[in-house]
C-alpha atoms as a PDB file:
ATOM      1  CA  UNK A   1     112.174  95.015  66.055  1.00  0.00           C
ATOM      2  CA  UNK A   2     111.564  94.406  69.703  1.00  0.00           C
ATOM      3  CA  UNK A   3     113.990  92.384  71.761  1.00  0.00           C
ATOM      4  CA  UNK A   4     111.606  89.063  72.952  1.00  0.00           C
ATOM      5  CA  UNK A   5     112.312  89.486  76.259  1.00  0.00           C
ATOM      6  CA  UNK A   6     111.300  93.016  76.643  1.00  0.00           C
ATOM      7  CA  UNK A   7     107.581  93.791  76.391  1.00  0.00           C
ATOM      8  CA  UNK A   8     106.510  96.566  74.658  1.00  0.00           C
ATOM      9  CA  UNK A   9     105.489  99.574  76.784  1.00  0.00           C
ATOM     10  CA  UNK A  10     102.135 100.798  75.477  1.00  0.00           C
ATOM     11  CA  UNK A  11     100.754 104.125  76.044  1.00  0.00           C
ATOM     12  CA  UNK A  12      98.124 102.970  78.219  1.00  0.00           C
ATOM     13  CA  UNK A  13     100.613 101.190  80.689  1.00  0.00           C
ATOM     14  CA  UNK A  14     103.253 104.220  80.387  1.00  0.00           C
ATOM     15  CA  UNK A  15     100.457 106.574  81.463  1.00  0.00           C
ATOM     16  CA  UNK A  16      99.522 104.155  84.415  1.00  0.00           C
ATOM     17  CA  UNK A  17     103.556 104.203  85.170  1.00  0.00           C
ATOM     18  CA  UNK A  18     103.140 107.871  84.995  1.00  0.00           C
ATOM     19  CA  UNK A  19     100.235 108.248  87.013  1.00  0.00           C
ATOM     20  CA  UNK A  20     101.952 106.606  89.929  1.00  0.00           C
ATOM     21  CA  UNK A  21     105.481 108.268  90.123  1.00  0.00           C
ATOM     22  CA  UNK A  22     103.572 111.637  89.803  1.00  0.00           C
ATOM     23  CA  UNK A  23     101.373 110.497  92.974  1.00  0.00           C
ATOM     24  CA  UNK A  24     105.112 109.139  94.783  1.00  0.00           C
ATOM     25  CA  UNK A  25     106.372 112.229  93.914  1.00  0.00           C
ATOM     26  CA  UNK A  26     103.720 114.410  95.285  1.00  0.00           C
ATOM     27  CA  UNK A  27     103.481 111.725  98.702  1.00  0.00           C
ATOM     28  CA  UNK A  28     106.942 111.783  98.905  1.00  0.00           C
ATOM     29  CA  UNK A  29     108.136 115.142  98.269  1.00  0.00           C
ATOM     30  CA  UNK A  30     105.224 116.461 100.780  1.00  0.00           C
ATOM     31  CA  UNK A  31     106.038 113.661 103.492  1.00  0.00           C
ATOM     32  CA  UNK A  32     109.901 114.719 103.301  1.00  0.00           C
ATOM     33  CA  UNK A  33     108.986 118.062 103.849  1.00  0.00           C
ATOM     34  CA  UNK A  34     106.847 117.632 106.848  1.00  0.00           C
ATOM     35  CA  UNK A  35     107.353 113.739 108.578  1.00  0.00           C
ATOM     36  CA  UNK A  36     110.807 113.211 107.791  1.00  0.00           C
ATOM     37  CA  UNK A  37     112.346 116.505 108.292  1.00  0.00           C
ATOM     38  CA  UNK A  38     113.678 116.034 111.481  1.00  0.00           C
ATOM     39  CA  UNK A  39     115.769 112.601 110.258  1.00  0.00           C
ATOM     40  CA  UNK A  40     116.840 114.471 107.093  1.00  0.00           C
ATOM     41  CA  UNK A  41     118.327 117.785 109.137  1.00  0.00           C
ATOM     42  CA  UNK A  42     120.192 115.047 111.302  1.00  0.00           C
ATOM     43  CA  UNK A  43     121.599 112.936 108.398  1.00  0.00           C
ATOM     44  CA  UNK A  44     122.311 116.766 107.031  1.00  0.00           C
ATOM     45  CA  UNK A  45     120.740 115.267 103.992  1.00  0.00           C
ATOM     46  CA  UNK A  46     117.790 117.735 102.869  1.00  0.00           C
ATOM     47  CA  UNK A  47     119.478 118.878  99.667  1.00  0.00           C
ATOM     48  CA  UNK A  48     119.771 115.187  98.739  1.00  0.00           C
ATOM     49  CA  UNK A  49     116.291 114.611  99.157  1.00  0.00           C
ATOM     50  CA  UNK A  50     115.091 117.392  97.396  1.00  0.00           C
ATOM     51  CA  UNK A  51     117.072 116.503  94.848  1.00  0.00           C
ATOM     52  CA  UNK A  52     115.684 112.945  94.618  1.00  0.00           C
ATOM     53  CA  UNK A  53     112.245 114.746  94.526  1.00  0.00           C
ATOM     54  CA  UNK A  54     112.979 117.030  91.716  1.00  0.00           C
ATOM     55  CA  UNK A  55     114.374 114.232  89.118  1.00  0.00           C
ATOM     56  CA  UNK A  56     111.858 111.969  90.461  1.00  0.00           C
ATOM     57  CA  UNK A  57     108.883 114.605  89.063  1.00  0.00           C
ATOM     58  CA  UNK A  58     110.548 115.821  85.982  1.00  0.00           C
ATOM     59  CA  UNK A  59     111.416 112.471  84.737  1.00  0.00           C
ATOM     60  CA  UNK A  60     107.240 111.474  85.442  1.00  0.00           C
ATOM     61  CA  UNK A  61     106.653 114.244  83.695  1.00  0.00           C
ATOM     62  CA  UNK A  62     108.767 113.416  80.555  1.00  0.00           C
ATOM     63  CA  UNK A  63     107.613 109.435  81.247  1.00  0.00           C
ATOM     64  CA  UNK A  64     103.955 111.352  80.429  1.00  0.00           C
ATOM     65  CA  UNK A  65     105.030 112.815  77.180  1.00  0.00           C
ATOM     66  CA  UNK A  66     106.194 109.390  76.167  1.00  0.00           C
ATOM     67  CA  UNK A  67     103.116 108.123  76.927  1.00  0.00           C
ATOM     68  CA  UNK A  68     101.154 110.845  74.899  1.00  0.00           C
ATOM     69  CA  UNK A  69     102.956 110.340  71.887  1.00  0.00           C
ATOM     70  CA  UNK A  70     103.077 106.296  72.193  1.00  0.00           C
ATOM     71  CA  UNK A  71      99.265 106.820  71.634  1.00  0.00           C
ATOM     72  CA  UNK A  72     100.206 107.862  68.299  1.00  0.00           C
ATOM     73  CA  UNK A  73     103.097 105.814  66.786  1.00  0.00           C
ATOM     74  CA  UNK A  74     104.618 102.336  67.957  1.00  0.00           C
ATOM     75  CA  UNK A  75     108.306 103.101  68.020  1.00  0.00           C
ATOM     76  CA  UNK A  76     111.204 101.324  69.404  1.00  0.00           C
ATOM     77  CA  UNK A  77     113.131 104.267  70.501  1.00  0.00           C
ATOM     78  CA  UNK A  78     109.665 105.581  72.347  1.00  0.00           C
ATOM     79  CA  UNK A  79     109.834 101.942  74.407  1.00  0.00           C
ATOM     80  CA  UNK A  80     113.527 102.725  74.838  1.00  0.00           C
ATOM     81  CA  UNK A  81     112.851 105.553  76.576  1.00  0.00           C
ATOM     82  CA  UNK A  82     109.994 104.949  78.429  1.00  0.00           C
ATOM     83  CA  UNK A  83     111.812 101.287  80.346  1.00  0.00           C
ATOM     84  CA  UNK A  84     114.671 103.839  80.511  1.00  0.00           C
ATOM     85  CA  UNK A  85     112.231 106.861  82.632  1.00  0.00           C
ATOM     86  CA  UNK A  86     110.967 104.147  84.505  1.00  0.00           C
ATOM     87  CA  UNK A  87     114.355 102.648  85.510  1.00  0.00           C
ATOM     88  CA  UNK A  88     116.272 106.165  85.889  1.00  0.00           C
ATOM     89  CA  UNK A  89     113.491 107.168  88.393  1.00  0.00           C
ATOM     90  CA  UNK A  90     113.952 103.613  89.988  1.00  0.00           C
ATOM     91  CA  UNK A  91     117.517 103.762  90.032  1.00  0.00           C
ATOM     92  CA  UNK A  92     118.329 107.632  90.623  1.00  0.00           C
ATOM     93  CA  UNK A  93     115.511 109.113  93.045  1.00  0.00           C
ATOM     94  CA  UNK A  94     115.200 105.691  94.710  1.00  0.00           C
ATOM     95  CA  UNK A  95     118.687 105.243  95.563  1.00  0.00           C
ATOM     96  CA  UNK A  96     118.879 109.144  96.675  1.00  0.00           C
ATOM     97  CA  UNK A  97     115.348 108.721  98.789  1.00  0.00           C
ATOM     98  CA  UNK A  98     117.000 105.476 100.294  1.00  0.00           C
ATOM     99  CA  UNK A  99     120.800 107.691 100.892  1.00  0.00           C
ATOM    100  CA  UNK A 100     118.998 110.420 102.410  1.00  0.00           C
ATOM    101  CA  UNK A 101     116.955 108.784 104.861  1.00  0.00           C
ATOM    102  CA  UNK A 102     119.478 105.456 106.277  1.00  0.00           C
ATOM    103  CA  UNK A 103     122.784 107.765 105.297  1.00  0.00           C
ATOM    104  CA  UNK A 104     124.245 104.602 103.427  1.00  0.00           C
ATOM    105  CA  UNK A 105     126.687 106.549 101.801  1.00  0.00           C
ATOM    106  CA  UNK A 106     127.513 103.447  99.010  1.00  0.00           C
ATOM    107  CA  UNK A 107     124.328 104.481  97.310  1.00  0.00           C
ATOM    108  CA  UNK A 108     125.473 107.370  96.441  1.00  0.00           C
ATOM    109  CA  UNK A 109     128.170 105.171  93.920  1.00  0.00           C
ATOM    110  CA  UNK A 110     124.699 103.678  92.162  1.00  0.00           C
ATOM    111  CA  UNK A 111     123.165 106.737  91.691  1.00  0.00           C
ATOM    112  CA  UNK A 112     124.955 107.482  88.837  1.00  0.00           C
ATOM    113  CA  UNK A 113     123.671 104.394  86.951  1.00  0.00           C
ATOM    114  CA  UNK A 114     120.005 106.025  87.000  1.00  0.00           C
ATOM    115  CA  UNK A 115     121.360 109.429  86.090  1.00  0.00           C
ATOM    116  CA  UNK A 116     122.842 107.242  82.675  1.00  0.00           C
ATOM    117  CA  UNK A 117     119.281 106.044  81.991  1.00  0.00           C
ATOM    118  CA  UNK A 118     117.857 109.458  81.823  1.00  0.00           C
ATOM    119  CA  UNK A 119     120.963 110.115  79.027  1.00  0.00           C
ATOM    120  CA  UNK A 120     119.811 107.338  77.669  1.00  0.00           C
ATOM    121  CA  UNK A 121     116.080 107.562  77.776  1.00  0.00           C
ATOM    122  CA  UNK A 122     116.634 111.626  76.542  1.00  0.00           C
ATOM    123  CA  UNK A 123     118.741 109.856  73.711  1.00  0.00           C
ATOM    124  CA  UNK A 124     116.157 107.550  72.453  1.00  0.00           C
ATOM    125  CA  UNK A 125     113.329 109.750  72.453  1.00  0.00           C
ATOM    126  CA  UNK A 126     115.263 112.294  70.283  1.00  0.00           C
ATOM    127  CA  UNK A 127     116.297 109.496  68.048  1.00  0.00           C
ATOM    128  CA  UNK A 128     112.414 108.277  67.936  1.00  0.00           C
ATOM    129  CA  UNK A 129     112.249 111.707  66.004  1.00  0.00           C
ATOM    130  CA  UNK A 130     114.019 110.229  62.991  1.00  0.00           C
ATOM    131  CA  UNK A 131     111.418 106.952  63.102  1.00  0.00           C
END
Protein backbone atom coordinates (compact mmCIF):
# COMPACT_ATOMS: atom_id res chain seq x y z
CA UNK A 1 0.00 0.00 0.00
CA UNK A 2 2.82 2.16 1.19
CA UNK A 3 5.91 2.65 -0.92
CA UNK A 4 8.95 0.95 1.54
CA UNK A 5 10.90 3.74 1.41
CA UNK A 6 8.44 6.25 2.56
CA UNK A 7 7.36 6.06 6.21
CA UNK A 8 4.05 6.51 7.05
CA UNK A 9 3.14 9.93 8.49
CA UNK A 10 1.06 9.33 11.61
CA UNK A 11 -1.16 11.78 13.16
CA UNK A 12 0.90 12.22 16.08
CA UNK A 13 4.09 13.17 13.99
CA UNK A 14 1.89 15.36 11.42
CA UNK A 15 0.60 17.32 14.42
CA UNK A 16 4.27 17.72 15.76
CA UNK A 17 5.11 18.87 11.91
CA UNK A 18 2.24 21.14 12.39
CA UNK A 19 3.03 22.46 15.60
CA UNK A 20 6.35 23.72 14.35
CA UNK A 21 5.57 25.48 10.94
CA UNK A 22 2.68 27.23 12.86
CA UNK A 23 5.43 28.47 15.53
CA UNK A 24 7.98 29.40 12.10
CA UNK A 25 5.23 31.02 10.80
CA UNK A 26 4.28 33.11 13.70
CA UNK A 27 8.52 33.76 14.43
CA UNK A 28 8.93 34.43 11.05
CA UNK A 29 6.13 36.39 9.86
CA UNK A 30 6.55 38.70 13.18
CA UNK A 31 10.51 38.91 12.76
CA UNK A 32 9.95 40.02 8.95
CA UNK A 33 7.75 42.53 10.03
CA UNK A 34 9.87 44.13 12.62
CA UNK A 35 13.95 42.85 12.30
CA UNK A 36 14.14 42.41 8.76
CA UNK A 37 12.17 45.20 7.41
CA UNK A 38 14.76 47.39 6.61
CA UNK A 39 16.68 44.49 4.26
CA UNK A 40 13.29 43.59 2.73
CA UNK A 41 12.33 47.51 1.69
CA UNK A 42 15.97 47.52 0.14
CA UNK A 43 15.73 44.18 -1.79
CA UNK A 44 12.05 45.86 -2.62
CA UNK A 45 11.00 42.42 -1.61
CA UNK A 46 8.15 42.84 1.18
CA UNK A 47 5.33 41.51 -0.99
CA UNK A 48 7.47 38.40 -1.53
CA UNK A 49 7.86 37.83 1.96
CA UNK A 50 4.52 38.24 2.92
CA UNK A 51 3.66 36.07 0.52
CA UNK A 52 6.02 33.32 1.76
CA UNK A 53 4.31 33.98 5.18
CA UNK A 54 0.82 33.57 4.05
CA UNK A 55 1.29 29.99 2.17
CA UNK A 56 3.63 29.10 4.81
CA UNK A 57 0.48 29.43 7.59
CA UNK A 58 -2.32 28.24 5.47
CA UNK A 59 -0.59 25.21 4.31
CA UNK A 60 0.24 24.46 8.52
CA UNK A 61 -3.03 24.97 8.88
CA UNK A 62 -4.31 22.42 6.26
CA UNK A 63 -1.01 20.09 7.40
CA UNK A 64 -3.31 20.27 10.92
CA UNK A 65 -6.45 19.03 9.37
CA UNK A 66 -4.48 16.16 7.96
CA UNK A 67 -3.32 15.43 11.08
CA UNK A 68 -6.86 15.51 12.75
CA UNK A 69 -8.33 13.23 10.47
CA UNK A 70 -5.11 10.76 10.29
CA UNK A 71 -6.22 10.16 13.97
CA UNK A 72 -9.13 8.57 12.52
CA UNK A 73 -8.35 6.50 9.36
CA UNK A 74 -4.85 5.23 7.96
CA UNK A 75 -5.04 6.31 4.36
CA UNK A 76 -2.54 6.53 1.68
CA UNK A 77 -3.82 9.58 0.04
CA UNK A 78 -3.88 11.32 3.80
CA UNK A 79 0.20 10.40 3.88
CA UNK A 80 0.25 11.76 0.33
CA UNK A 81 -0.75 14.83 1.36
CA UNK A 82 0.66 15.37 4.47
CA UNK A 83 4.82 14.56 2.89
CA UNK A 84 3.30 16.80 0.17
CA UNK A 85 2.25 20.03 3.01
CA UNK A 86 5.39 19.39 4.49
CA UNK A 87 7.48 19.60 1.28
CA UNK A 88 5.30 22.50 -0.45
CA UNK A 89 5.96 24.61 2.73
CA UNK A 90 9.70 23.45 2.45
CA UNK A 91 9.95 24.08 -1.06
CA UNK A 92 7.55 27.22 -1.66
CA UNK A 93 7.80 29.58 1.56
CA UNK A 94 11.42 28.46 2.05
CA UNK A 95 12.63 29.27 -1.25
CA UNK A 96 10.50 32.72 -1.15
CA UNK A 97 11.90 33.48 2.67
CA UNK A 98 15.45 32.63 1.20
CA UNK A 99 14.56 35.09 -2.39
CA UNK A 100 13.38 37.77 -0.29
CA UNK A 101 16.03 38.17 2.09
CA UNK A 102 19.67 37.32 -0.25
CA UNK A 103 17.61 38.62 -3.61
CA UNK A 104 18.85 35.35 -5.45
CA UNK A 105 16.55 35.81 -8.07
CA UNK A 106 17.07 31.82 -9.43
CA UNK A 107 14.88 30.82 -6.55
CA UNK A 108 12.26 32.29 -7.74
CA UNK A 109 12.46 29.36 -10.88
CA UNK A 110 12.08 26.59 -7.79
CA UNK A 111 9.36 28.08 -6.27
CA UNK A 112 7.08 26.75 -8.49
CA UNK A 113 7.99 23.13 -7.62
CA UNK A 114 6.48 23.74 -3.95
CA UNK A 115 3.48 25.55 -5.35
CA UNK A 116 2.96 21.81 -7.43
CA UNK A 117 3.07 20.00 -4.07
CA UNK A 118 0.30 21.97 -2.60
CA UNK A 119 -1.76 20.81 -6.11
CA UNK A 120 -0.71 17.80 -5.27
CA UNK A 121 -1.15 17.50 -1.57
CA UNK A 122 -4.93 19.41 -2.21
CA UNK A 123 -5.31 16.45 -4.81
CA UNK A 124 -4.67 13.63 -2.53
CA UNK A 125 -6.56 14.70 0.32
CA UNK A 126 -9.72 15.10 -1.88
CA UNK A 127 -9.03 11.74 -3.34
CA UNK A 128 -8.56 10.30 0.43
CA UNK A 129 -12.40 11.17 0.37
CA UNK A 130 -13.15 8.23 -1.92
CA UNK A 131 -10.88 5.75 0.58
Amino acid sequence: MFNPYIKPMTSQKTLKIASIFGILAVAIGAFGAHGLESILIENNRVATFDTAVSYHFHHTMALLLVSVLLQNKVSKYLNFAAILFTLGILVFSGSLYILALSNITFLGAITPLGGLCFIAAWTALFLSAKE
